[in-house]
C-alpha atoms as a PDB file:
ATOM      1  CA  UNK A   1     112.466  49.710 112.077  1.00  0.00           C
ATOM      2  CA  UNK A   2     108.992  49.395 112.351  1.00  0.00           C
ATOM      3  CA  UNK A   3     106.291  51.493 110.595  1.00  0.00           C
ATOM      4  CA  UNK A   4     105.916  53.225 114.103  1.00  0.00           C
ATOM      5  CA  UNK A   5     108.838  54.326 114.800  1.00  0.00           C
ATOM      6  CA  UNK A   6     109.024  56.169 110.864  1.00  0.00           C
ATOM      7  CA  UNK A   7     105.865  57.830 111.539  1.00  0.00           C
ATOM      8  CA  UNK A   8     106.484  58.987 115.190  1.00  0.00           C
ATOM      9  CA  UNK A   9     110.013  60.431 113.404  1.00  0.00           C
ATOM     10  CA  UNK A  10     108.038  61.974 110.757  1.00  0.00           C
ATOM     11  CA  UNK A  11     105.790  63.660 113.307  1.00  0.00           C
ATOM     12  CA  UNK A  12     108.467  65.208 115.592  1.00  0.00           C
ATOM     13  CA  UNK A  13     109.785  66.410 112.195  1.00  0.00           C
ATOM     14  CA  UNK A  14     106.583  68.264 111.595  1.00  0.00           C
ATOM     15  CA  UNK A  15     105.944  69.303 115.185  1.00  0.00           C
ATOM     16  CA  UNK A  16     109.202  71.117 114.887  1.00  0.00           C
ATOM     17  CA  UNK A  17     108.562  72.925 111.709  1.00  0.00           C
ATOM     18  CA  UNK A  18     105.312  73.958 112.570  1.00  0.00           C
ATOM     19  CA  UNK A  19     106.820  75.547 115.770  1.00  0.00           C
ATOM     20  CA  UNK A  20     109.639  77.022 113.990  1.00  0.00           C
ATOM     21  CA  UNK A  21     107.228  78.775 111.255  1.00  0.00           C
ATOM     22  CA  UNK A  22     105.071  80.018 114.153  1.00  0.00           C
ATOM     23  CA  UNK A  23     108.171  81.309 116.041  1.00  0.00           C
ATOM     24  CA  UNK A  24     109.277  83.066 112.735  1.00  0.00           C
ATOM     25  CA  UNK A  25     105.832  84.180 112.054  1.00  0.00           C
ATOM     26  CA  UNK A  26     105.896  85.836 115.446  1.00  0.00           C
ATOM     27  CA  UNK A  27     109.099  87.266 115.375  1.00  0.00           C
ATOM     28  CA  UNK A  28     108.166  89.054 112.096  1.00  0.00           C
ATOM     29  CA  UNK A  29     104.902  90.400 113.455  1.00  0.00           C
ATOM     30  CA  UNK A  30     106.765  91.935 116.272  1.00  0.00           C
ATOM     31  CA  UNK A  31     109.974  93.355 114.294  1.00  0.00           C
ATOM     32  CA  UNK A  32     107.210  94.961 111.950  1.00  0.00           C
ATOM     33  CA  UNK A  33     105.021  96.729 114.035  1.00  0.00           C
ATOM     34  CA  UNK A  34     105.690 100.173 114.361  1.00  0.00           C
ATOM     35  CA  UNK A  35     107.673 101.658 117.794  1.00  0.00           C
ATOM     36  CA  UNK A  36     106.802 104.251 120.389  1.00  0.00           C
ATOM     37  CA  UNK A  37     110.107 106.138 120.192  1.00  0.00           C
ATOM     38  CA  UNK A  38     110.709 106.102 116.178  1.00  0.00           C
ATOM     39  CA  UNK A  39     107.205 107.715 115.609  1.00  0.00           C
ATOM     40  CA  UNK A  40     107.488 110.868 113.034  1.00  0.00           C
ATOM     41  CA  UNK A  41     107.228 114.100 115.009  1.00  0.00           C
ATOM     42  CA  UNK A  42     105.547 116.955 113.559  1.00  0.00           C
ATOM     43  CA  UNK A  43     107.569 119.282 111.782  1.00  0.00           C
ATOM     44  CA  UNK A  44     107.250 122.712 113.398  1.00  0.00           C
ATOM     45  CA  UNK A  45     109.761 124.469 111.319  1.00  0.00           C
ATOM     46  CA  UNK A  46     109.843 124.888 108.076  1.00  0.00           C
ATOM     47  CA  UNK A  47     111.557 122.733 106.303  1.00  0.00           C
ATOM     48  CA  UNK A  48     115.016 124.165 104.683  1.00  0.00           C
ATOM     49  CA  UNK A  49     115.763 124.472 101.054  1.00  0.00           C
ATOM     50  CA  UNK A  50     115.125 126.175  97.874  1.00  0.00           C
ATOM     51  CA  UNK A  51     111.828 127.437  98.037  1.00  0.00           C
ATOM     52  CA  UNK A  52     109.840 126.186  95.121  1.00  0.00           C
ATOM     53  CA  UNK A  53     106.436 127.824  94.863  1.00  0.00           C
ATOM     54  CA  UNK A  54     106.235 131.737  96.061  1.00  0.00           C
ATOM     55  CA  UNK A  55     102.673 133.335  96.070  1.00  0.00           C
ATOM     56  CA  UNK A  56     102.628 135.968  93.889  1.00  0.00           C
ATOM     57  CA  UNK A  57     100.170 137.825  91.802  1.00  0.00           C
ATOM     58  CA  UNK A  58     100.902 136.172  88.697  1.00  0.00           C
ATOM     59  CA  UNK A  59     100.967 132.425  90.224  1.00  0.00           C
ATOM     60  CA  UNK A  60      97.270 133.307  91.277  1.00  0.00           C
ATOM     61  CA  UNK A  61      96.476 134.820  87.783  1.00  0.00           C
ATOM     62  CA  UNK A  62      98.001 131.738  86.456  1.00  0.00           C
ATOM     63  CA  UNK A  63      96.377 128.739  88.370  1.00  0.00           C
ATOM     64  CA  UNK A  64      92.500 130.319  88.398  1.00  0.00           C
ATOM     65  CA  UNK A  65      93.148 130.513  84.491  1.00  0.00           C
ATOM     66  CA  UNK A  66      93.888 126.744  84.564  1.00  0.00           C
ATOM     67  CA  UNK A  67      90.772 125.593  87.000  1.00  0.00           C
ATOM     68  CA  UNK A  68      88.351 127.675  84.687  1.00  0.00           C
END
């Protein structure tokens, strides 16, 4: 075989990975962008569970004590 023929090898191996790479590179660009559907709606209810902070008289004696 002829130096040609090794190098022209050589570069169809490289053509392909460089194709492959971009292909992957694309692929994950796609897959990680976020979708229209899955998008977080607001929560317009409460959410449910044990309440953990209740406003009370002494909470608000408490906290400007703290800040002063």
């Amino acid at each position: 075989m002829s130096r040609d023929g090794e190098s022209q090898a050589g570069q169809a191996r490289r053509t392909f990975l460089a194709r492959m790479l971009t292909g992957l590179g694309a692929a994950v660009a796609l897959l990680s962008r976020p979708r229209r559907g899955r998008a977080a709606a607001p929560e317009s209810a409460p959410a449910k569970g044990p309440v953990l902070y209740r406003r009370t008289a002494e909470t608000e004696r408490y906290y400007r004590t703290l800040y002063q």
